[in-house]
N, C-alpha and C. Protein backbone atom coordinates (compact mmCIF):
# COMPACT_ATOMS: atom_id res chain seq x y z
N UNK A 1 99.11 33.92 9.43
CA UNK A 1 98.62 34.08 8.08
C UNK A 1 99.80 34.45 7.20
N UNK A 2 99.76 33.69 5.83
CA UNK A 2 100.54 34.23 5.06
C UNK A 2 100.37 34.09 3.50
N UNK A 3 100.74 34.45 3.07
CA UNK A 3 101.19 34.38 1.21
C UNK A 3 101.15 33.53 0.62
N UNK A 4 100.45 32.56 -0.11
CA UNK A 4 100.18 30.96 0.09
C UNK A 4 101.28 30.91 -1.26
N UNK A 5 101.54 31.78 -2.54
CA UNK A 5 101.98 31.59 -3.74
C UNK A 5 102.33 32.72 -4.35
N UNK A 6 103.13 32.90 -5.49
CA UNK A 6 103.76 33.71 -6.43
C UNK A 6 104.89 34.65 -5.41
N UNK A 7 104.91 35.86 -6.00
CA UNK A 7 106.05 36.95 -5.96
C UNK A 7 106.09 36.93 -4.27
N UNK A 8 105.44 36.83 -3.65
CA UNK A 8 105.60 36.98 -2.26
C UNK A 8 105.03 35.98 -1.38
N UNK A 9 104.99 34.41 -2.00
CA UNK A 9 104.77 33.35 -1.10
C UNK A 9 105.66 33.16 -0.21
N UNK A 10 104.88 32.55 1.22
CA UNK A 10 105.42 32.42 2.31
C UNK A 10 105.76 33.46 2.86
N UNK A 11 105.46 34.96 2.52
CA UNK A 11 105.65 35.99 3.49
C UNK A 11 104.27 35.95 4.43
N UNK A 12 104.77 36.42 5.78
CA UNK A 12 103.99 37.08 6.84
C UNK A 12 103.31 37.85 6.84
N UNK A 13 101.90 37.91 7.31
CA UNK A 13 100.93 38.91 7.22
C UNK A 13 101.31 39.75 8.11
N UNK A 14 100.30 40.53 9.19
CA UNK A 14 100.08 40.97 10.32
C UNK A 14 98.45 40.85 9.89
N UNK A 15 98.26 40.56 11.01
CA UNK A 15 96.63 40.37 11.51
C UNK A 15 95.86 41.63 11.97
N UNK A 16 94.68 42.34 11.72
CA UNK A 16 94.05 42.88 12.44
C UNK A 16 93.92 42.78 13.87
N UNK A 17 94.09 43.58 15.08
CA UNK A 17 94.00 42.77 16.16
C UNK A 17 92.82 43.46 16.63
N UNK A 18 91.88 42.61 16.02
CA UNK A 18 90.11 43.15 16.23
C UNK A 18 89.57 41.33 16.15
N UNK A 19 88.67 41.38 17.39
CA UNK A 19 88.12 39.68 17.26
C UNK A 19 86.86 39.62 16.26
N UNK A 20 86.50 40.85 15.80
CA UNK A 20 85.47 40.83 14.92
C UNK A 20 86.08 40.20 13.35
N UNK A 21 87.29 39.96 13.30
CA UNK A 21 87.77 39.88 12.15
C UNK A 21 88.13 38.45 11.85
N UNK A 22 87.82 37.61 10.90
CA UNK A 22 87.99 36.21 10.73
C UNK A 22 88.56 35.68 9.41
N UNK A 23 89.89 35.66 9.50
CA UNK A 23 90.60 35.49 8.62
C UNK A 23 90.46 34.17 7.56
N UNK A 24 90.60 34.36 6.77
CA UNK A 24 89.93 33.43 5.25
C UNK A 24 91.34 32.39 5.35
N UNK A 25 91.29 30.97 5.60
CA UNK A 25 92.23 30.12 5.77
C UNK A 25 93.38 30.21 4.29
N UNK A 26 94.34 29.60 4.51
CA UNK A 26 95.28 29.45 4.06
C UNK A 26 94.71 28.47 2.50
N UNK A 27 93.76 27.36 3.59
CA UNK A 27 93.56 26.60 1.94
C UNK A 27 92.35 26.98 1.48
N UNK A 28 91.51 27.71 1.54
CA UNK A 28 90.31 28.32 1.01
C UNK A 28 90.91 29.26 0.29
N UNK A 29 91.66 30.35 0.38
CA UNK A 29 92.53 31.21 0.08
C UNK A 29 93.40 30.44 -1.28
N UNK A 30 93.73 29.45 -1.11
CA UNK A 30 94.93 28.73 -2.61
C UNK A 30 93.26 28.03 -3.44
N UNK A 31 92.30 27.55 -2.83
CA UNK A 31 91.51 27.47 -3.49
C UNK A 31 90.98 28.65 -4.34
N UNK A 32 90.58 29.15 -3.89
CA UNK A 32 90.17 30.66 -4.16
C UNK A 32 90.86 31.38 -5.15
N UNK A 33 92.12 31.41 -5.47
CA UNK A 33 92.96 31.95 -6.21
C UNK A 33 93.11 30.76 -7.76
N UNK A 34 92.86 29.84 -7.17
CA UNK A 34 92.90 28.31 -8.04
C UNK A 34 91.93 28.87 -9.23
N UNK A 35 90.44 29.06 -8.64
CA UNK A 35 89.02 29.32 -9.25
C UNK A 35 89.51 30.16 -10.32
N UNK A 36 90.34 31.52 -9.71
CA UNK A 36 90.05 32.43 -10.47
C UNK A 36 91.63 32.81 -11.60
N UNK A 37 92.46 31.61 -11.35
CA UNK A 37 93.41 31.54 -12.24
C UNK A 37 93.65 32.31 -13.06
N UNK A 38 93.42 32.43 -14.41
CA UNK A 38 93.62 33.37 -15.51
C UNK A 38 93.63 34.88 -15.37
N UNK A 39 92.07 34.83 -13.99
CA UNK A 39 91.67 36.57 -14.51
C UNK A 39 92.41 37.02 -13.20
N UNK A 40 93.30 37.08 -12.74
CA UNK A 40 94.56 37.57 -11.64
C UNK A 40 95.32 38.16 -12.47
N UNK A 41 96.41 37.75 -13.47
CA UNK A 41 97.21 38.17 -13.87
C UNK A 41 96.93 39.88 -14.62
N UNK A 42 97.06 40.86 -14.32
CA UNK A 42 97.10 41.53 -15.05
C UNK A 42 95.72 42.82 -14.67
N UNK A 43 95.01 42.09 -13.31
CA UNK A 43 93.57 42.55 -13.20
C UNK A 43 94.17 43.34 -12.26
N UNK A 44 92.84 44.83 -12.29
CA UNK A 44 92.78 45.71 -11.71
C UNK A 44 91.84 44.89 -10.00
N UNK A 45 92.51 44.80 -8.69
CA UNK A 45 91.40 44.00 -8.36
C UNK A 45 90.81 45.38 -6.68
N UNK A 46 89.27 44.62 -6.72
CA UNK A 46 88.89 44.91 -5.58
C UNK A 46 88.99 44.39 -4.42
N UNK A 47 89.31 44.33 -3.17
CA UNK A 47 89.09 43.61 -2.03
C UNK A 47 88.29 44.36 -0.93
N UNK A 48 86.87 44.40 -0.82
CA UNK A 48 86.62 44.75 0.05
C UNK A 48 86.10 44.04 1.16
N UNK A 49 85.99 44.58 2.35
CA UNK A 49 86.11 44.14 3.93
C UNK A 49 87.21 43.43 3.73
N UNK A 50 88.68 44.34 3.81
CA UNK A 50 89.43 43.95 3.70
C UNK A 50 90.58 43.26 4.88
N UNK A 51 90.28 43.60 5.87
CA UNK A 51 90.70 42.78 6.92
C UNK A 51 92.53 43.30 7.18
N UNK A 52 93.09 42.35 6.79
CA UNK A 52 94.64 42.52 6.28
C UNK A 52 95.00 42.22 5.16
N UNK A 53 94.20 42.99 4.60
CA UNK A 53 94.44 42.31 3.03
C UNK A 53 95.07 41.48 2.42
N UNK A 54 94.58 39.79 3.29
CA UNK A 54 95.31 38.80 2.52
C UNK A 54 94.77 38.51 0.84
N UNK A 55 93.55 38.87 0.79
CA UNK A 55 93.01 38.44 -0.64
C UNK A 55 93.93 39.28 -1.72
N UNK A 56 93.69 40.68 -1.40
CA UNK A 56 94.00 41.69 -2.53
C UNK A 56 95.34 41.77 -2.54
N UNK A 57 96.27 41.13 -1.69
CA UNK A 57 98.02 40.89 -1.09
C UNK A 57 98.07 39.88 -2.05
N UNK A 58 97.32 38.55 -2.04
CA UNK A 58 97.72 37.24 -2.63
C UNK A 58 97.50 37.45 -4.18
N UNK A 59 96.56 38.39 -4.13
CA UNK A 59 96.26 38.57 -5.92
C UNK A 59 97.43 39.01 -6.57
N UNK A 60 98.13 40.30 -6.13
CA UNK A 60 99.04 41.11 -6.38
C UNK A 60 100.59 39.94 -6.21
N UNK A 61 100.79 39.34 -5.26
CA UNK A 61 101.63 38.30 -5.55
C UNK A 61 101.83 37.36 -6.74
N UNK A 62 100.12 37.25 -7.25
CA UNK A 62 99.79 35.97 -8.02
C UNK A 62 99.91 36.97 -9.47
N UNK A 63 100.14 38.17 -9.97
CA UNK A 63 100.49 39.30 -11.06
C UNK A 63 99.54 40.16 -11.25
N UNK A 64 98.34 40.43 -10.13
CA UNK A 64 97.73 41.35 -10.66
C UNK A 64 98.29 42.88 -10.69
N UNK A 65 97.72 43.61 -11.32
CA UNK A 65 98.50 45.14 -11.57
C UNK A 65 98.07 45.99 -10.82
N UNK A 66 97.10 45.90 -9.94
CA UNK A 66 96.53 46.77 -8.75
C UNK A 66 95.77 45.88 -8.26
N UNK A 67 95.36 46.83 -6.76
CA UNK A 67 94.48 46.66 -6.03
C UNK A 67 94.01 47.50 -4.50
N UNK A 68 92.82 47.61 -5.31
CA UNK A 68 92.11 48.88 -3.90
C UNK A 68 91.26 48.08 -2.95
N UNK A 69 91.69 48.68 -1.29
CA UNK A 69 90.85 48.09 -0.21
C UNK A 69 90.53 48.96 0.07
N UNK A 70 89.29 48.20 0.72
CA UNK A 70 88.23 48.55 1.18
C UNK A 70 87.88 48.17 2.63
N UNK A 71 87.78 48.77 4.21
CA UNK A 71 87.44 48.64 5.61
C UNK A 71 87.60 49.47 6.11
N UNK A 72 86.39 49.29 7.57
CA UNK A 72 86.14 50.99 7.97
C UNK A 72 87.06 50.49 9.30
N UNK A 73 86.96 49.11 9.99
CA UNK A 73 88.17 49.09 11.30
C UNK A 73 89.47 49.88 11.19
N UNK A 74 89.48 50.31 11.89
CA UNK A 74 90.82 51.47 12.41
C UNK A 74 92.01 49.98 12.27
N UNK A 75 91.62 49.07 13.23
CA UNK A 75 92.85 48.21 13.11
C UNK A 75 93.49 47.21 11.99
N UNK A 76 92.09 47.09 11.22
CA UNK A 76 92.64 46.77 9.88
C UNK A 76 92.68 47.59 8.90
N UNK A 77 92.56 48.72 9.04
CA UNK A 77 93.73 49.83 8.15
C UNK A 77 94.88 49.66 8.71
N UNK A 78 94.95 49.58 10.21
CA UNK A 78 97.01 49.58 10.36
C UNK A 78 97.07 48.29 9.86
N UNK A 79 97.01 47.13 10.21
CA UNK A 79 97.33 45.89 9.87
C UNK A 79 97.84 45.90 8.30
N UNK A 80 96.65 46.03 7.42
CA UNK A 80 96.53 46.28 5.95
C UNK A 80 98.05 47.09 5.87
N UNK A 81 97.79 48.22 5.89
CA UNK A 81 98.66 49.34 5.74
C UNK A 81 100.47 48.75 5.85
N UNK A 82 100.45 47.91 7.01
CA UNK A 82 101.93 47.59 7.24
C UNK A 82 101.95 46.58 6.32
N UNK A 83 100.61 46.04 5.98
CA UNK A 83 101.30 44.51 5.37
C UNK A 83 101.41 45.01 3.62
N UNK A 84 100.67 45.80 3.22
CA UNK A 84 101.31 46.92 1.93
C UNK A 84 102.91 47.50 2.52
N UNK A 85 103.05 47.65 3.12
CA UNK A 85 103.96 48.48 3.21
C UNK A 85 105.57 47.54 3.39
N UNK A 86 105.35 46.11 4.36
CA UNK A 86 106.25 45.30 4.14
C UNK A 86 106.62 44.43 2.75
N UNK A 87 105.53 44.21 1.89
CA UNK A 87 105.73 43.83 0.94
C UNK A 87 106.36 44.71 -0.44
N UNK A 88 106.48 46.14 0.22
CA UNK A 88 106.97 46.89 -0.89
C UNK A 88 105.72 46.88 -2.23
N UNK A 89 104.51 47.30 -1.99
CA UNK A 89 103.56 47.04 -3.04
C UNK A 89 102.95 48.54 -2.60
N UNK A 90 103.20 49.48 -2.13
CA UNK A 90 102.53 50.72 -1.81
C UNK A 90 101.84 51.90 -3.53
N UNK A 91 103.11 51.57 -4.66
CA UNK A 91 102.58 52.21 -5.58
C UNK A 91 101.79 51.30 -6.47
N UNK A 92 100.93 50.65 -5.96
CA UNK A 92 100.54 49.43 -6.81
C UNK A 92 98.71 49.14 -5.81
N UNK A 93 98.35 49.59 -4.68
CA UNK A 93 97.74 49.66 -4.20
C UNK A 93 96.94 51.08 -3.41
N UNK A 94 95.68 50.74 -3.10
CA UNK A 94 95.00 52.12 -2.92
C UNK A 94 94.22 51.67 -1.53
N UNK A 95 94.07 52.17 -0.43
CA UNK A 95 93.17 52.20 0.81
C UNK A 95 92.40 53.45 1.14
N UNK A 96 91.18 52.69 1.33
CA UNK A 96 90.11 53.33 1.74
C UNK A 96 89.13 52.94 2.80
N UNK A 97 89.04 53.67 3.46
CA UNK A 97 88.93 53.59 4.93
C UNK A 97 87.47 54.01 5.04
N UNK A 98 86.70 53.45 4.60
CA UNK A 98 85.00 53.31 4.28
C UNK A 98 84.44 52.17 4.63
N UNK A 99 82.97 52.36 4.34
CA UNK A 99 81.88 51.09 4.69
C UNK A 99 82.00 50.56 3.12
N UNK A 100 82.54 49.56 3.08
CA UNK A 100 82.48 48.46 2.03
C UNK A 100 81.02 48.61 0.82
N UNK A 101 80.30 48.29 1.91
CA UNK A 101 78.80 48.42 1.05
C UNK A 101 78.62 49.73 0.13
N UNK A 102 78.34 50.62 0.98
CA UNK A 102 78.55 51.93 0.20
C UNK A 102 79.56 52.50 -0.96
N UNK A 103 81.09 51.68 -0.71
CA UNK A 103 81.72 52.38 -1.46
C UNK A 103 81.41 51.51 -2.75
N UNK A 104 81.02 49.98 -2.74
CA UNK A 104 80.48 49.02 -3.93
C UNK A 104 79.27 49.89 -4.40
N UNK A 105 78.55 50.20 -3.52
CA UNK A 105 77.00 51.08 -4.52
C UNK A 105 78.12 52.50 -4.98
N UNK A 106 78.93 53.14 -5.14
CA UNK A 106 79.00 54.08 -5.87
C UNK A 106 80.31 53.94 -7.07
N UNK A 107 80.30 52.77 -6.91
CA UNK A 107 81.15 52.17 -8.36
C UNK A 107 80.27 52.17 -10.19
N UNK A 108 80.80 52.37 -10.56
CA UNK A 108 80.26 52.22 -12.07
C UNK A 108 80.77 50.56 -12.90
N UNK A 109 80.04 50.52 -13.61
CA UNK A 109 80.02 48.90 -14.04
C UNK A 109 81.45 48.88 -14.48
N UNK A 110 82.03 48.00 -14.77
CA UNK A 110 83.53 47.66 -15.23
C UNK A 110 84.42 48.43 -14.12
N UNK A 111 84.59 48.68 -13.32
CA UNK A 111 85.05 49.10 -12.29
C UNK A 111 86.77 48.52 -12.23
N UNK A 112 86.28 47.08 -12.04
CA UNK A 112 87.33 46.51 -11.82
C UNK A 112 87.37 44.94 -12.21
N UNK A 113 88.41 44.46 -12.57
CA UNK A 113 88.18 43.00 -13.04
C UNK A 113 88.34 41.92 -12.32
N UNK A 114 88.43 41.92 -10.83
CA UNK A 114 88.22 40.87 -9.80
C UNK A 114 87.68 41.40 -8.76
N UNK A 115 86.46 41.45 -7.84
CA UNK A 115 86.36 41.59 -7.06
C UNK A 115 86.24 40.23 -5.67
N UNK A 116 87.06 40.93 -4.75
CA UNK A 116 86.66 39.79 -3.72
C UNK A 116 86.27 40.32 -2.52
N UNK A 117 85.00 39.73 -1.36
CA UNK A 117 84.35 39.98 -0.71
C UNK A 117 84.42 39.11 0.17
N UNK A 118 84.74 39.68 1.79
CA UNK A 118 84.78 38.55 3.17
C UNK A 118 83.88 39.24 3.33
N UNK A 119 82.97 39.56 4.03
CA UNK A 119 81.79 40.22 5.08
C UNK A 119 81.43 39.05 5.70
N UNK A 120 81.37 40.37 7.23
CA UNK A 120 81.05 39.19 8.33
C UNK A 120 80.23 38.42 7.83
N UNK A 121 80.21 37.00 8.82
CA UNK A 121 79.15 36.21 8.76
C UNK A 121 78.02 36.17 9.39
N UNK A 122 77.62 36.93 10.33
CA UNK A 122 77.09 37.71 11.14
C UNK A 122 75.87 38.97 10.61
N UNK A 123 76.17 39.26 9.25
CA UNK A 123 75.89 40.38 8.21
C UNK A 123 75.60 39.93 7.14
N UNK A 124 73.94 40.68 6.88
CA UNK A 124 74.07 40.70 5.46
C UNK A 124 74.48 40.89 4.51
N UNK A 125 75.52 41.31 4.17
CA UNK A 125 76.02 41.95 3.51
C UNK A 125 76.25 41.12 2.11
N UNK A 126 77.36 40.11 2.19
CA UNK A 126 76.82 38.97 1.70
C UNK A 126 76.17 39.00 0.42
N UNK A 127 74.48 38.38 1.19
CA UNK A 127 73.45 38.62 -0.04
C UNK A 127 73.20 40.14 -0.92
N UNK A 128 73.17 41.40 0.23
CA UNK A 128 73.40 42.27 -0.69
C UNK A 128 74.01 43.00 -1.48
N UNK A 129 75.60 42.53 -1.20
CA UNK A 129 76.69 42.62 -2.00
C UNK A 129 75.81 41.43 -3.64
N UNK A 130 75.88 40.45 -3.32
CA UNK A 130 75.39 39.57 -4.86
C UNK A 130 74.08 40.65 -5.46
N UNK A 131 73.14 41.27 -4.87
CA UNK A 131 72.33 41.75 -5.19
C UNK A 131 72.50 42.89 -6.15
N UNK A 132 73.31 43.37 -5.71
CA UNK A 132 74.24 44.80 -5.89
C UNK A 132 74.80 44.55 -7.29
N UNK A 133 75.47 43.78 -7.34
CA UNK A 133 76.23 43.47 -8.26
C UNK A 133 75.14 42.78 -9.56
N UNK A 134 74.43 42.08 -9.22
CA UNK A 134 72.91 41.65 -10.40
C UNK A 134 73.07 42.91 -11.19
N UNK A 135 72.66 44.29 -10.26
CA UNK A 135 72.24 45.72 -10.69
C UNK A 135 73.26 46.30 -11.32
N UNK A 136 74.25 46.52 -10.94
CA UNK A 136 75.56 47.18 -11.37
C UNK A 136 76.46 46.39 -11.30
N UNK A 137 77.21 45.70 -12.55
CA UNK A 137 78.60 44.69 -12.27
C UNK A 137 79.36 45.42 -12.58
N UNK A 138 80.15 45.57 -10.73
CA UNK A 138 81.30 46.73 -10.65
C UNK A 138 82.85 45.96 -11.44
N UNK A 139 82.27 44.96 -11.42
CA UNK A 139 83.47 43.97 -11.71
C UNK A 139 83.53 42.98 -13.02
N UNK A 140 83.92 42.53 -13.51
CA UNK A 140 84.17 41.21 -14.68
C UNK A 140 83.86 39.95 -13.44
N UNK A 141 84.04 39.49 -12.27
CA UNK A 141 83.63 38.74 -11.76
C UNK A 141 83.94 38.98 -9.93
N UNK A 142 82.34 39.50 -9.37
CA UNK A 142 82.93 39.03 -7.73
C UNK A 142 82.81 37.20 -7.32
N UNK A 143 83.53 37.46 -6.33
CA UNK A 143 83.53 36.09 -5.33
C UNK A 143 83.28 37.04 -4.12
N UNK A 144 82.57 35.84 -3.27
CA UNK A 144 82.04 36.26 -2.19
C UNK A 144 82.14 35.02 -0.88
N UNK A 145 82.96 35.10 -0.03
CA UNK A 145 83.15 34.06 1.35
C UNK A 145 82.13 34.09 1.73
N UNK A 146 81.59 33.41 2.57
CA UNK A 146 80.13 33.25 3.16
C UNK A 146 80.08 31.90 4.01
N UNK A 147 79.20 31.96 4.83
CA UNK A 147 79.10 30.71 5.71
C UNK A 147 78.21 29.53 4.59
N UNK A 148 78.54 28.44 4.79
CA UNK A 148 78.01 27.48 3.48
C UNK A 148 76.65 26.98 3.96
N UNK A 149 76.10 27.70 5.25
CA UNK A 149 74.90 27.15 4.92
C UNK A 149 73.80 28.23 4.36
N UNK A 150 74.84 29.84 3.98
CA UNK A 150 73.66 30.53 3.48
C UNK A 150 73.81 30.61 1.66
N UNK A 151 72.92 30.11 0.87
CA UNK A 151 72.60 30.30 -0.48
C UNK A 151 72.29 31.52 -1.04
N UNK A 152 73.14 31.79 -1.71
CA UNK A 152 73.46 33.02 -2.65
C UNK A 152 73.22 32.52 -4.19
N UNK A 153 72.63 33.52 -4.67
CA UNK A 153 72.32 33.53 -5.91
C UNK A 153 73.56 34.08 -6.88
N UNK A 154 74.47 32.78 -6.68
CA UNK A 154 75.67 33.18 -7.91
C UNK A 154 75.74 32.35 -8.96
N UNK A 155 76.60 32.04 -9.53
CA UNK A 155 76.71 31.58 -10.92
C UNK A 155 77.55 30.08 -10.48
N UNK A 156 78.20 30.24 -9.62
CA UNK A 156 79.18 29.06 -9.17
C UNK A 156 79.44 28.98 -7.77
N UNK A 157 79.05 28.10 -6.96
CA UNK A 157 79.49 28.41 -5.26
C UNK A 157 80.30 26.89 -5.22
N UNK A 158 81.41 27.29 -4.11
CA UNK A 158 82.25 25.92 -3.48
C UNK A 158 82.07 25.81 -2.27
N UNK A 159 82.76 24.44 -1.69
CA UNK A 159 82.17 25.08 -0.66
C UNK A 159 83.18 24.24 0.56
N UNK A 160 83.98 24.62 1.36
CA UNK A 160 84.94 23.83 2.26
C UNK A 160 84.57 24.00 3.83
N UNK A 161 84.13 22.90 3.85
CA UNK A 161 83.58 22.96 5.18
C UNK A 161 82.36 24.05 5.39
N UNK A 162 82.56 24.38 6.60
CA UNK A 162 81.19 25.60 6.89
C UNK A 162 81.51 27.58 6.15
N UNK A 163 82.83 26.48 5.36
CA UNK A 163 82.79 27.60 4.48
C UNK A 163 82.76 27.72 2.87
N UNK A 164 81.75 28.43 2.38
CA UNK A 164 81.87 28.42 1.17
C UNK A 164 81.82 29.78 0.09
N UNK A 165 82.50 29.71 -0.95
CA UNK A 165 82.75 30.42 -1.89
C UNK A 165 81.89 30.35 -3.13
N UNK A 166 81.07 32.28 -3.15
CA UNK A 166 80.10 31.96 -4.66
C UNK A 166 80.61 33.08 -5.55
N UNK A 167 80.41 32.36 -6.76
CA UNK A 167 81.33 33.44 -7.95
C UNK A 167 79.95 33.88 -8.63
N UNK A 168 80.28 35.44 -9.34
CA UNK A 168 79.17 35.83 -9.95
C UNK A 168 80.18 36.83 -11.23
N UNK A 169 79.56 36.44 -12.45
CA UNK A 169 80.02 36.61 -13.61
C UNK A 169 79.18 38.07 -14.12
N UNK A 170 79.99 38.86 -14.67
CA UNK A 170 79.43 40.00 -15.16
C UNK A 170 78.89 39.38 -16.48
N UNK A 171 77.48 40.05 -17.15
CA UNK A 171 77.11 39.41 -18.39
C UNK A 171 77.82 40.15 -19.27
């Protein structure tokens, strides 16, 4: 895994070394960043179930001005942690070592201006992350990975292969 673009393309991740963890491809990932073009630069962003934080890594490459993770695996806090820490992005990022879900229900609306969301595929989470967000938009806009054959009630879904991506717009 790595850095698909900007300040730190083509650098090396480190991987979680947990098999529960399923890393968001390289071109779903440049897609993904494609979608959300404009609102990167400059955004405060979320990444939770953060894995090794390639999302909230690639944002911060691509100019965003922060970004806080979010995962309760022990091994993707180290993973995460080194791959903040090789990139030299430590005062620019925040980890938190929580259940994703929970720490999204105790956000206040405008929170943050990108959020992005892997949860297993395996888990609801998913749908009740979009749900969540209907109620309280912690964000100016989440995206949410998901397996493409489950339908989420977002504003925009893509969809690459058995994987697809749904965006949901704060009103």
């Amino acid at each position: 895994m790595r850095i698909v673009a900007g300040e730190f393309g083509g650098r090396r991740l480190v991987m979680p070394r947990d098999a529960r963890v399923r890393p968001t491809s390289d071109r779903v990932r440049e897609a993904w960043m494609s979608i959300l073009g404009a609102a990167i630069p400059g955004a405060r962003v979320l990444d939770l179930f953060a894995g090794s934080g390639a999302l909230g890594l690639e944002a911060l490459s691509r100019g965003a001005l922060r970004a806080e993770f979010v995962d309760l695996g022990t091994a993707s806090i180290r993973a995460l942690t080194a791959n903040i820490e090789a990139l030299g992005v430590e005062g620019r990022c925040e980890v938190h070592k929580r259940d994703a879900m929970r720490f999204a229900e105790a956000l206040q609306p405008g929170a943050f201006d990108v959020a992005f969301a892997d949860p297993p595929y395996d888990h609801e989470a998913a749908s009740r992350l979009v749900a969540l967000f209907r109620r309280t938009p912690f964000a100016r806009i989440l995206s949410v990975e998901h397996r493409a054959t489950l339908a989420l009630p977002g504003d925009d879904t893509r969809r690459y292969g058995d994987t697809a991506l749904t965006f949901c717009y704060a009103p």
